[in-house]
Structure formats: structure tokens, C-alpha cells
PDB file of N, CA and C in Angstrom:
ATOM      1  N   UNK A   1      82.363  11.414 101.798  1.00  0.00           N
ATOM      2  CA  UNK A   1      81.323  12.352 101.419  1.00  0.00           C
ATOM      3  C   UNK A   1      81.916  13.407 100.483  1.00  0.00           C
ATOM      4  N   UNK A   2      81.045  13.756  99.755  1.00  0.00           N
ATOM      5  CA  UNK A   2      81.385  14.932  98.693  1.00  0.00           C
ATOM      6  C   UNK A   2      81.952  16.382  99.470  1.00  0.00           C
ATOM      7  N   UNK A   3      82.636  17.097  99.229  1.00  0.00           N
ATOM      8  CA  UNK A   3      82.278  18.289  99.651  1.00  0.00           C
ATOM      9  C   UNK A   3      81.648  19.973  98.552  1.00  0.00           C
ATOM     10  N   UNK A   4      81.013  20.311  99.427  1.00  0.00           N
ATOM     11  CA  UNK A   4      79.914  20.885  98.762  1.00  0.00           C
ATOM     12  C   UNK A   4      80.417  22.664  98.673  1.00  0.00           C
ATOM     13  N   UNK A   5      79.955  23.236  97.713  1.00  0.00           N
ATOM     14  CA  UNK A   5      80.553  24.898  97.735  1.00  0.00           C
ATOM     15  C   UNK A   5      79.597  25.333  98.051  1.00  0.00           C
ATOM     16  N   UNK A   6      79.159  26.250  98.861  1.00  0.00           N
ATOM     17  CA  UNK A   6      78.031  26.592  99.309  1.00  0.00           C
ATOM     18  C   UNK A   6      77.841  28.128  98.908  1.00  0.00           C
ATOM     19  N   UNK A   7      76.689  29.072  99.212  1.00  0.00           N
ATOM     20  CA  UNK A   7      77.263  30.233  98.885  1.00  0.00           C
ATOM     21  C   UNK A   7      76.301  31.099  99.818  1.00  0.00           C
ATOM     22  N   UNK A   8      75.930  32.087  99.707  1.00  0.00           N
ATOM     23  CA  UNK A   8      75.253  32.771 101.054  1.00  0.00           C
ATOM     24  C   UNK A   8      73.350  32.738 100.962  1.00  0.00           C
ATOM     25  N   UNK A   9      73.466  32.130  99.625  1.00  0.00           N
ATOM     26  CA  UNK A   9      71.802  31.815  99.316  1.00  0.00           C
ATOM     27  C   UNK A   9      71.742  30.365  99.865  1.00  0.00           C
ATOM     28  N   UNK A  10      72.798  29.305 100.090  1.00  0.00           N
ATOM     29  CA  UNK A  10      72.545  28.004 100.025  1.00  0.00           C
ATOM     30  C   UNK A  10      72.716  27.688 101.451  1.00  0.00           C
ATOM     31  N   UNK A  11      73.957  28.322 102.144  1.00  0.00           N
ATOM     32  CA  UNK A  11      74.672  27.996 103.283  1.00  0.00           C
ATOM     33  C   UNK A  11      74.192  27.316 104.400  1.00  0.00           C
ATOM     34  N   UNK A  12      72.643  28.005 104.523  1.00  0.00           N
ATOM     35  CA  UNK A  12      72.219  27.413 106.001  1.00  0.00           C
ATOM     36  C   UNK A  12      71.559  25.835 105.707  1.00  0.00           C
ATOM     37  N   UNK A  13      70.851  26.006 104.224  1.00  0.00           N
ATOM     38  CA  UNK A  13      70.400  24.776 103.833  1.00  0.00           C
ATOM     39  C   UNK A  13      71.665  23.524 104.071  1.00  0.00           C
ATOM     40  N   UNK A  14      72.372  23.984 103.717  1.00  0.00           N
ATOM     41  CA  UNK A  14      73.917  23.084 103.578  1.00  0.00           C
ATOM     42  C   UNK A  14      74.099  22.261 105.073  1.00  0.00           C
ATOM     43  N   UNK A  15      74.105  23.235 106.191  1.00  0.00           N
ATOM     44  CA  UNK A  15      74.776  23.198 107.638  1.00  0.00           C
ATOM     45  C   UNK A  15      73.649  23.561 108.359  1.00  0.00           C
ATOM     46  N   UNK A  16      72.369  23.259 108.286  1.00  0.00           N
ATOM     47  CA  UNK A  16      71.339  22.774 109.544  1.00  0.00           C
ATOM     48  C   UNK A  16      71.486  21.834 110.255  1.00  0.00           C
ATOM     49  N   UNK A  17      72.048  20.870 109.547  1.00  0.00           N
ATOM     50  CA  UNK A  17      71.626  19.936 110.505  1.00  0.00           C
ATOM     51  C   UNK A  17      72.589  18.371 110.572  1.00  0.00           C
ATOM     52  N   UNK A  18      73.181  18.217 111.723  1.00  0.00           N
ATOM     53  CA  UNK A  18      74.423  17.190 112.119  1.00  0.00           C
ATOM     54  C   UNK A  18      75.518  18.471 112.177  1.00  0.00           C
ATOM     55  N   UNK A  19      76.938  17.293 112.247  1.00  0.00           N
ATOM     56  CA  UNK A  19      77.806  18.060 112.571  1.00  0.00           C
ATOM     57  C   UNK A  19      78.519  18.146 110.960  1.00  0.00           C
ATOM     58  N   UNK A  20      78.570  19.489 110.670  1.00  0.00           N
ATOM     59  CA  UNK A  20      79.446  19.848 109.613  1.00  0.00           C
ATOM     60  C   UNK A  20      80.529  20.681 109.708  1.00  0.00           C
ATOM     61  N   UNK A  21      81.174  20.546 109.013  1.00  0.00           N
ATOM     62  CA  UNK A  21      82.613  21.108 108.963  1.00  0.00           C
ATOM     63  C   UNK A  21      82.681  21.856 107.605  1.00  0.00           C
ATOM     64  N   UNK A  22      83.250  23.633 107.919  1.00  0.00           N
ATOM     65  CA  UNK A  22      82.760  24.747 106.926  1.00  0.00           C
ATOM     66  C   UNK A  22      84.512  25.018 106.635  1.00  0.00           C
ATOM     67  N   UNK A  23      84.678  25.211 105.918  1.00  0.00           N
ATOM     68  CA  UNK A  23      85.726  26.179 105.331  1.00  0.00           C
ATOM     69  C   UNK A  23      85.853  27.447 104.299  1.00  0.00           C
ATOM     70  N   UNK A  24      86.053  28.449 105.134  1.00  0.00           N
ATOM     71  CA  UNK A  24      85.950  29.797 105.017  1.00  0.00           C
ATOM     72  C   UNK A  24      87.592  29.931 104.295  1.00  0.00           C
ATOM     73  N   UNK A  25      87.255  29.699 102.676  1.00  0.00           N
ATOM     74  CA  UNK A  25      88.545  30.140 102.198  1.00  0.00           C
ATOM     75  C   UNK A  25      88.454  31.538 101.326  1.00  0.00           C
ATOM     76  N   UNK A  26      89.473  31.821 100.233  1.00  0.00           N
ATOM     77  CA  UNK A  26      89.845  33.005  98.976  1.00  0.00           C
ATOM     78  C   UNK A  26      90.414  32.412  98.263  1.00  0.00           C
ATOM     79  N   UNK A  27      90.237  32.771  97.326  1.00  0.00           N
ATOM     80  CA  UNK A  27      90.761  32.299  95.778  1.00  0.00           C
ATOM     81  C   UNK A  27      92.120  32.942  95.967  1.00  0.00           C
ATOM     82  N   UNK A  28      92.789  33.763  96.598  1.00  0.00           N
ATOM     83  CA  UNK A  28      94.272  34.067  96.376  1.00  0.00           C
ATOM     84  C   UNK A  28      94.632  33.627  97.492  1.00  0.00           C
ATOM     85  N   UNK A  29      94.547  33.282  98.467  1.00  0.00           N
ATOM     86  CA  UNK A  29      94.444  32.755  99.858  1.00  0.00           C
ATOM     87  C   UNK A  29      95.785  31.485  99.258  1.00  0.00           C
ATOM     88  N   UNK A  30      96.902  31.978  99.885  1.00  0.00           N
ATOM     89  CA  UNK A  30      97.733  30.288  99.676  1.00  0.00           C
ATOM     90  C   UNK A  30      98.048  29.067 100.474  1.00  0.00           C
ATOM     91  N   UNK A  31      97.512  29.513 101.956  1.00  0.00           N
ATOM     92  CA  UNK A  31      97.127  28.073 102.707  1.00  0.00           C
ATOM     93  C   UNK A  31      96.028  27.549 102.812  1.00  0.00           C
ATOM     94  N   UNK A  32      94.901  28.121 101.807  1.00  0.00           N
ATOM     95  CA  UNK A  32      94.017  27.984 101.244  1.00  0.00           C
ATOM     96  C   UNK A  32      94.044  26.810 100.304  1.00  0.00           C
ATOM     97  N   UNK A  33      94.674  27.001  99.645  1.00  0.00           N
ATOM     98  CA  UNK A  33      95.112  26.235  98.255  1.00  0.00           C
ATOM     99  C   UNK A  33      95.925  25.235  98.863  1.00  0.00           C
ATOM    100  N   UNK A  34      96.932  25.204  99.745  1.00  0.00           N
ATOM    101  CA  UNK A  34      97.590  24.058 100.310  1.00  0.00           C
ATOM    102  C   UNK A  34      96.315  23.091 101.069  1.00  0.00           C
ATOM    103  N   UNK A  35      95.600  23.953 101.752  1.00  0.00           N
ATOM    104  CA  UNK A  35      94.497  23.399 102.899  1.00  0.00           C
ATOM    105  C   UNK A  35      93.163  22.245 101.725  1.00  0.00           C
ATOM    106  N   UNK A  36      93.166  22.527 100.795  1.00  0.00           N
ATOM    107  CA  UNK A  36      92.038  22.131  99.540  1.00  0.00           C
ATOM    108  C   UNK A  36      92.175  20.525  99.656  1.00  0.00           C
ATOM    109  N   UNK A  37      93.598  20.317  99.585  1.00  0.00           N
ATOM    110  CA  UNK A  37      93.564  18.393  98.975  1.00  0.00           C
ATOM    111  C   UNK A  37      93.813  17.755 100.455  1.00  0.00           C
ATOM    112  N   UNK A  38      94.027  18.639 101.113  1.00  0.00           N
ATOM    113  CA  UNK A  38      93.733  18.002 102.471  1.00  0.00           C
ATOM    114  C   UNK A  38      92.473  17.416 103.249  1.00  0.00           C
ATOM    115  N   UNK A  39      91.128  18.494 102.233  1.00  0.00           N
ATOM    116  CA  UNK A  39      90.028  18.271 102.783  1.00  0.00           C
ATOM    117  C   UNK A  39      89.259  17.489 101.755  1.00  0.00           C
ATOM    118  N   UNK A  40      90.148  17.525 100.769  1.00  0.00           N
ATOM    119  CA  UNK A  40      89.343  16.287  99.843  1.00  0.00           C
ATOM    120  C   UNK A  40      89.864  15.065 100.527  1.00  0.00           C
ATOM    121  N   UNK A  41      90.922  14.789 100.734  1.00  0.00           N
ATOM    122  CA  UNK A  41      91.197  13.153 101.442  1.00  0.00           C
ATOM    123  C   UNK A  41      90.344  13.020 102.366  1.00  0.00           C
ATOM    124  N   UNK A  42      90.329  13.874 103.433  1.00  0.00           N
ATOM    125  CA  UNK A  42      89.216  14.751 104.464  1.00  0.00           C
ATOM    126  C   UNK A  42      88.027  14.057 104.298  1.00  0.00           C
ATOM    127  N   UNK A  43      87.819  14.582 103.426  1.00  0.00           N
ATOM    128  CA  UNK A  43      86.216  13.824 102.597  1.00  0.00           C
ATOM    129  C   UNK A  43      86.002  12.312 102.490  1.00  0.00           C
ATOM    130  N   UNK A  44      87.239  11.711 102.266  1.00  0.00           N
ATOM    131  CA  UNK A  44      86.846  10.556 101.653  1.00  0.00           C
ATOM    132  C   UNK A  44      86.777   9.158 102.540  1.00  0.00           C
ATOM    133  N   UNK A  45      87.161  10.208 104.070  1.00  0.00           N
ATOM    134  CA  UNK A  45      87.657   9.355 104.926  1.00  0.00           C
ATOM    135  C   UNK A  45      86.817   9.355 106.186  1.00  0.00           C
ATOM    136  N   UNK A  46      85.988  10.126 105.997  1.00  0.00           N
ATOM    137  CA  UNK A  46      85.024  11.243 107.213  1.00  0.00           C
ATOM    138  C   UNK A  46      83.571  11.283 106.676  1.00  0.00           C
ATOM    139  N   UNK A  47      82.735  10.969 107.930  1.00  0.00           N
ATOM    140  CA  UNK A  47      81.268  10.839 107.585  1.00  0.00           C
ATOM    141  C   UNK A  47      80.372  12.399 107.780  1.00  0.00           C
ATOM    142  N   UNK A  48      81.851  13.481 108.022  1.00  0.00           N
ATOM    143  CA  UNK A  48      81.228  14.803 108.500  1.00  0.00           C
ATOM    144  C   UNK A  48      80.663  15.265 107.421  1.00  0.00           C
ATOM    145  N   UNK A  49      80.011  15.873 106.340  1.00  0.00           N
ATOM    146  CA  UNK A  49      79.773  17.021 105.776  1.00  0.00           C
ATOM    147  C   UNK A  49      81.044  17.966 105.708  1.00  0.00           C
ATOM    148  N   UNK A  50      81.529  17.980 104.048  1.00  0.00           N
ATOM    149  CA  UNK A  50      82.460  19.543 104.459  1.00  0.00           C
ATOM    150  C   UNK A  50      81.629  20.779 103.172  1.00  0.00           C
ATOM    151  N   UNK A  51      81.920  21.656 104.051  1.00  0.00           N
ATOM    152  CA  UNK A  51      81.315  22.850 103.079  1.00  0.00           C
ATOM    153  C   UNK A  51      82.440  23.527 103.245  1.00  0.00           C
ATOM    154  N   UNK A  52      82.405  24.081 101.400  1.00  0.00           N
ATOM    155  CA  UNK A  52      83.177  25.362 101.075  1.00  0.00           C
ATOM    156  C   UNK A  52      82.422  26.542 101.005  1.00  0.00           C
ATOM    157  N   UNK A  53      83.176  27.736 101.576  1.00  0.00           N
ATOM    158  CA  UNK A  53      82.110  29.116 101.488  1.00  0.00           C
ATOM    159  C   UNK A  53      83.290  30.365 101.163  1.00  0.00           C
ATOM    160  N   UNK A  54      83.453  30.502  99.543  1.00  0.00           N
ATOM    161  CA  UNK A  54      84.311  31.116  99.339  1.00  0.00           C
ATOM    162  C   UNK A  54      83.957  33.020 100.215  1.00  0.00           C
ATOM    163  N   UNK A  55      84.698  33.917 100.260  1.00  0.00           N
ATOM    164  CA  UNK A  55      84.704  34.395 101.331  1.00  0.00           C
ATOM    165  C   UNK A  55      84.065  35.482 100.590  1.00  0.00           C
ATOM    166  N   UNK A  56      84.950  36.305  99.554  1.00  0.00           N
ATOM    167  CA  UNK A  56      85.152  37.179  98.796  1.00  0.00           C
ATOM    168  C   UNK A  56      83.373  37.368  98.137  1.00  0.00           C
ATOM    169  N   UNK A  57      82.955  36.085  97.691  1.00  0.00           N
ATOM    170  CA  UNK A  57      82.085  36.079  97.078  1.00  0.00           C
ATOM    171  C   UNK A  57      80.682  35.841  97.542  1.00  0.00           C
ATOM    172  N   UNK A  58      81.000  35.527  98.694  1.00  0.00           N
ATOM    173  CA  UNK A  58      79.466  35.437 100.075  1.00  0.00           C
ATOM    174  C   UNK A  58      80.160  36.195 101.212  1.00  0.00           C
ATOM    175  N   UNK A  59      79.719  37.441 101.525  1.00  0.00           N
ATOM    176  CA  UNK A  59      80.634  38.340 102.606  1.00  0.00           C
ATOM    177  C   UNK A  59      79.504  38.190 103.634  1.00  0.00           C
ATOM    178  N   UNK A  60      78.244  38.380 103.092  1.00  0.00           N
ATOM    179  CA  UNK A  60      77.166  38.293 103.729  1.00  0.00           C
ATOM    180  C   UNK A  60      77.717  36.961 105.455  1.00  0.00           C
ATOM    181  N   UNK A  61      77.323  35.412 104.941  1.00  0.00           N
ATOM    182  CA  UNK A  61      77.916  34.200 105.589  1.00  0.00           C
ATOM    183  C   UNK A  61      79.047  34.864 106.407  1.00  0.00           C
ATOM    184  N   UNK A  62      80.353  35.017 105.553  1.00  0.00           N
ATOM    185  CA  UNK A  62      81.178  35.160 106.419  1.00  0.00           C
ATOM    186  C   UNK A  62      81.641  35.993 107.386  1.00  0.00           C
ATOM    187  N   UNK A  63      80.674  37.634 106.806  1.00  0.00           N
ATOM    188  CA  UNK A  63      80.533  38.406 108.164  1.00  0.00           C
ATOM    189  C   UNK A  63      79.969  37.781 109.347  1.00  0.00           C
ATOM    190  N   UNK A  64      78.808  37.399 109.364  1.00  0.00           N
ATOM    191  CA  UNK A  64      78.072  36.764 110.380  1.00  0.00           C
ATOM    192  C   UNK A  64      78.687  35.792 111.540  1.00  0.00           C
ATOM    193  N   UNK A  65      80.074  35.198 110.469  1.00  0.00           N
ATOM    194  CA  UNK A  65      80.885  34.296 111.042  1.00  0.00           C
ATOM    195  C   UNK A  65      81.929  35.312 111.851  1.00  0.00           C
ATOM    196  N   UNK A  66      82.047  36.093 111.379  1.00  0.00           N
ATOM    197  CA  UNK A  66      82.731  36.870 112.308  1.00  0.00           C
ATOM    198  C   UNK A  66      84.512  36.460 111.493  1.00  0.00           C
ATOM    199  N   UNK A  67      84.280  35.580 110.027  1.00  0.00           N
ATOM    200  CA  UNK A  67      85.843  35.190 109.916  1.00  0.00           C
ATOM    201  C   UNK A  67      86.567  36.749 109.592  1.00  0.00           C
ATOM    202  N   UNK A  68      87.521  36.356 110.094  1.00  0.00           N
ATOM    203  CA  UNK A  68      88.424  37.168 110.231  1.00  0.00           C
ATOM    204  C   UNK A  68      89.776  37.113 109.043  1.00  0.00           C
ATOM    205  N   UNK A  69      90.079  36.022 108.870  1.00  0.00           N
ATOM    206  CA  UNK A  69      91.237  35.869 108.060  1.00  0.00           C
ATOM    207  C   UNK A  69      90.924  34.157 107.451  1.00  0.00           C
ATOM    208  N   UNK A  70      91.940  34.075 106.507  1.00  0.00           N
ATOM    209  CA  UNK A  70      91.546  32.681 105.856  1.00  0.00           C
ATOM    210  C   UNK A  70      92.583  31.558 105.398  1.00  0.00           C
ATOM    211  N   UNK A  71      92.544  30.999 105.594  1.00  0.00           N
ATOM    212  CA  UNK A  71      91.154  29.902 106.062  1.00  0.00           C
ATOM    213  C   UNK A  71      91.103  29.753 107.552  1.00  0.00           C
ATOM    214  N   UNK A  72      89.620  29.939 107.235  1.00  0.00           N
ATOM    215  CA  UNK A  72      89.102  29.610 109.186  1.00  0.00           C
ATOM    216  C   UNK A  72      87.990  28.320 108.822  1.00  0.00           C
ATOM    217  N   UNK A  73      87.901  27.473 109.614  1.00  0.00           N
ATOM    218  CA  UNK A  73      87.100  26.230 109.942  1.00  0.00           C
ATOM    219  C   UNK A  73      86.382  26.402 110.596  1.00  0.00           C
ATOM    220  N   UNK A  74      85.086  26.019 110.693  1.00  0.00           N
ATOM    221  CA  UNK A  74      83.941  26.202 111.513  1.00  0.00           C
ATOM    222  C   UNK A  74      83.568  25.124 111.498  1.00  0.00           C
ATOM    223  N   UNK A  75      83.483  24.400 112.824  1.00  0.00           N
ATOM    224  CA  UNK A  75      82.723  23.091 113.033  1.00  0.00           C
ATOM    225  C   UNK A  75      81.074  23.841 113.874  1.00  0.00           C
ATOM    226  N   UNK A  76      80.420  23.465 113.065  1.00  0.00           N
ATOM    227  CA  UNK A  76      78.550  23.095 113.229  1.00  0.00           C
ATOM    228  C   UNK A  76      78.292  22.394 113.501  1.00  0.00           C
ATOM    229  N   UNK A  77      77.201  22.272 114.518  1.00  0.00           N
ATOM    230  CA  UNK A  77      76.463  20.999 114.803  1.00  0.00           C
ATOM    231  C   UNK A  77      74.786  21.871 115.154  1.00  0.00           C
ATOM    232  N   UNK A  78      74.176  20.942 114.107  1.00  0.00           N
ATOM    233  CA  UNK A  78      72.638  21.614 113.969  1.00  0.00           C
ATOM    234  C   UNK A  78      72.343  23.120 113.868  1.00  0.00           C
ATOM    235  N   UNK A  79      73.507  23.409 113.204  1.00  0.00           N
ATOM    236  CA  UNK A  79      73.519  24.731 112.605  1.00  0.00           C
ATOM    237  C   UNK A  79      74.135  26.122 113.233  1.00  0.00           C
ATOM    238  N   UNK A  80      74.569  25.826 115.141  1.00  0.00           N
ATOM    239  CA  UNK A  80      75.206  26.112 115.846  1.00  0.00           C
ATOM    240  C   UNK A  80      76.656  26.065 116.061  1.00  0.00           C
ATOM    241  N   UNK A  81      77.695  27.027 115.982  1.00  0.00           N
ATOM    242  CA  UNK A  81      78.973  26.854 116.086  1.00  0.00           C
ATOM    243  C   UNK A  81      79.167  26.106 117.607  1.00  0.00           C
ATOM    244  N   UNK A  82      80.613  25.025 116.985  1.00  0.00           N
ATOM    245  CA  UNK A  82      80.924  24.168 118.261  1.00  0.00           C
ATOM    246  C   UNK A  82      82.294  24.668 118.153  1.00  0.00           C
ATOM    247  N   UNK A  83      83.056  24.869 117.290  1.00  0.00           N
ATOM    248  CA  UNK A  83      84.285  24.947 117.236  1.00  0.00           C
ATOM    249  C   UNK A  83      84.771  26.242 116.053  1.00  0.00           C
ATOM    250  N   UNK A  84      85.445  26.868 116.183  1.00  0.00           N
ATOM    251  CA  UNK A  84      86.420  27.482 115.186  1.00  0.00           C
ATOM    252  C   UNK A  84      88.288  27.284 115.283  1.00  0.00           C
ATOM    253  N   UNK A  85      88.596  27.056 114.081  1.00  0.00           N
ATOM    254  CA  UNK A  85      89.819  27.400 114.380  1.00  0.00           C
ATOM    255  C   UNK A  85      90.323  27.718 113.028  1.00  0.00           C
ATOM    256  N   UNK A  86      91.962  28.162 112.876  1.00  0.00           N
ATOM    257  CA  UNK A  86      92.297  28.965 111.815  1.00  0.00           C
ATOM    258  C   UNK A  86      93.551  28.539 110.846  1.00  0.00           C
ATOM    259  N   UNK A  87      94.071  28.998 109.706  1.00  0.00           N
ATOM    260  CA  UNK A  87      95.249  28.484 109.232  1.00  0.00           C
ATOM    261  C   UNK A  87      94.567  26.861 108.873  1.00  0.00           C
ATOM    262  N   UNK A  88      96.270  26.899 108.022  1.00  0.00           N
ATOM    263  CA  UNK A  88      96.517  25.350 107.379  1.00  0.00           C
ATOM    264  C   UNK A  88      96.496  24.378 108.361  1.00  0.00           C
ATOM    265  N   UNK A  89      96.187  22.943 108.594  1.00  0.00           N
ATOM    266  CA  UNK A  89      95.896  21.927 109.339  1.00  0.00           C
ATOM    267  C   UNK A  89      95.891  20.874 108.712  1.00  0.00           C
ATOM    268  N   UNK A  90      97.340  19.854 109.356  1.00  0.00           N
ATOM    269  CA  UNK A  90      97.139  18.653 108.539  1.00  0.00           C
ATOM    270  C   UNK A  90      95.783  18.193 108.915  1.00  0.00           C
ATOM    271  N   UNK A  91      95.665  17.034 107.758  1.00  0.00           N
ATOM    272  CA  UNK A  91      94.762  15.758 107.959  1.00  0.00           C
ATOM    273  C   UNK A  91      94.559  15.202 109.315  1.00  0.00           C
ATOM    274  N   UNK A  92      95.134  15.084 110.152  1.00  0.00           N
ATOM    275  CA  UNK A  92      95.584  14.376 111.298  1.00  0.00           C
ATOM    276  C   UNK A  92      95.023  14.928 112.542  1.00  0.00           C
ATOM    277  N   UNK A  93      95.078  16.441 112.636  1.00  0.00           N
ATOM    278  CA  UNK A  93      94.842  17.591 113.642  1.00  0.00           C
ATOM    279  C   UNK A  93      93.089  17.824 113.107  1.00  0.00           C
ATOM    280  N   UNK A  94      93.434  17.868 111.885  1.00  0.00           N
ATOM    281  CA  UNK A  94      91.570  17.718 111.433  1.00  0.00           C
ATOM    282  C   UNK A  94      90.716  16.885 112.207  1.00  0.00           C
ATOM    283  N   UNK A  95      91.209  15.493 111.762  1.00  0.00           N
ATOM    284  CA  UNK A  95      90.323  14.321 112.458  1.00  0.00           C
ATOM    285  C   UNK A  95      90.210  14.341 113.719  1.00  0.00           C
ATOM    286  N   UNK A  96      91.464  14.918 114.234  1.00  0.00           N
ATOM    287  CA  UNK A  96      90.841  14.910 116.072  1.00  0.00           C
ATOM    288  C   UNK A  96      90.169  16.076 116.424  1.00  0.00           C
ATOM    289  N   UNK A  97      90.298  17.004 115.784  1.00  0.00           N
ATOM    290  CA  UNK A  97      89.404  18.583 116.136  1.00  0.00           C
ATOM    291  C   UNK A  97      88.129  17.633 115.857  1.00  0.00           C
ATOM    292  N   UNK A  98      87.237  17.339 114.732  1.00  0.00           N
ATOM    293  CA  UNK A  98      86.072  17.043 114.568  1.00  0.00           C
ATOM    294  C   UNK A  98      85.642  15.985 114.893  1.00  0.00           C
ATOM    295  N   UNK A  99      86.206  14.983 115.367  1.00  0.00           N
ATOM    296  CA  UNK A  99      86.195  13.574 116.526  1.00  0.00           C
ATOM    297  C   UNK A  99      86.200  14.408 117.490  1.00  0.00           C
ATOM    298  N   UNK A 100      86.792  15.209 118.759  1.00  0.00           N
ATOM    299  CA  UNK A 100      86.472  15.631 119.661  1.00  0.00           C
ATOM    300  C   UNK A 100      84.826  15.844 120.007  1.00  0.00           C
ATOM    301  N   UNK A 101      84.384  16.557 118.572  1.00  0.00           N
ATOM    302  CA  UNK A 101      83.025  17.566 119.388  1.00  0.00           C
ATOM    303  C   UNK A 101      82.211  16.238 118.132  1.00  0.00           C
ATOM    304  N   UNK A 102      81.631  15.039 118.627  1.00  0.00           N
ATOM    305  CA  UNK A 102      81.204  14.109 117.869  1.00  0.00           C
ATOM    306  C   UNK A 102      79.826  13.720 118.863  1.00  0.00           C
TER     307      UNK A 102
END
């Protein structure tokens, strides 16, 4: 699946509905930038939905999220948080965080 940039006008449209997987990054953010080609393989391998929601530039979203620091992951399901967690994450720790809550 593609992954999609979302922004604080689009976000909920994005993550209503199934289980999606959000990433709350920053453009200067550098496990940010390490965390990126992880979630493109991510993508190509995974029937989840991933959304990007840069932070800086939708504060609105990510207040609400309560993120705190970045990158934080938010697993959704029907538009409800199931999971958060934080920092860089291989590929590997990905697939079983979002296989867990399936």
C-alpha cells in the first residue's frame, strides 16, 4: 500500500476506518529520517494503511495525540487509538506491534 501524508484538514478522513498505522514525524527529526525507508518497505509488504502527519505543520492532529516527541506511531483501528509507541523501530518490531492488535 501507498503511504499517504496526511495533514490536519485530511487526517481523520485518512484513519476512520480499519486498522492504520500513523507516523507522527519533523522534518529535522533524525530518527525520523532513519525511520522513513523503513516504512516504505513497511508499505510494500503490509496490507495496513500508513499515514504520515508531519508534526510541525499540523499541531492541531498532533496535540490531540497527545505526541510528545518524534517519531511516535499510532496504531488506529476505526479511528480509535489501539497502540502507541515511540523512537526508531526496525521493520521486524513493526510487523509484530501491528500483527499483534489485527
Amino acid at each position: 500500500m501507498a503511504i499517504v501524508n496526511a495533514s490536519d484538514q485530511t487526517f481523520y478522513e485518512e484513519t476512520k476506518s480499519g486498522l492504520v498505522l500513523v507516523d507522527f514525524w519533523a522534518t529535522w527529526c533524525g530518527p525520523c529520517k532513519m525511520l522513513a525507508p523503513v516504512l516504505e518497505e513497511l508499505a510494500q509488504e503490509i496490507d495496513v494503511p500508513i499515514v504520515k502527519l508531519e508534526v510541525e505543520e499540523n499541531p492541531a492532529t498532533a496535540g490531540e495525540y497527545e505526541v510528545m516527541s518524534v517519531p511516535t506511531l499510532v496504531l488506529l483501528k476505526d479511528g480509535e487509538v489501539v497502540a502507541k509507541t515511540g523512537g526508531y523501530q526496525p521493520k521486524e518490531a513493526l510487523i509484530d506491534f501491528i500483527n499483534s492488535y489485527r
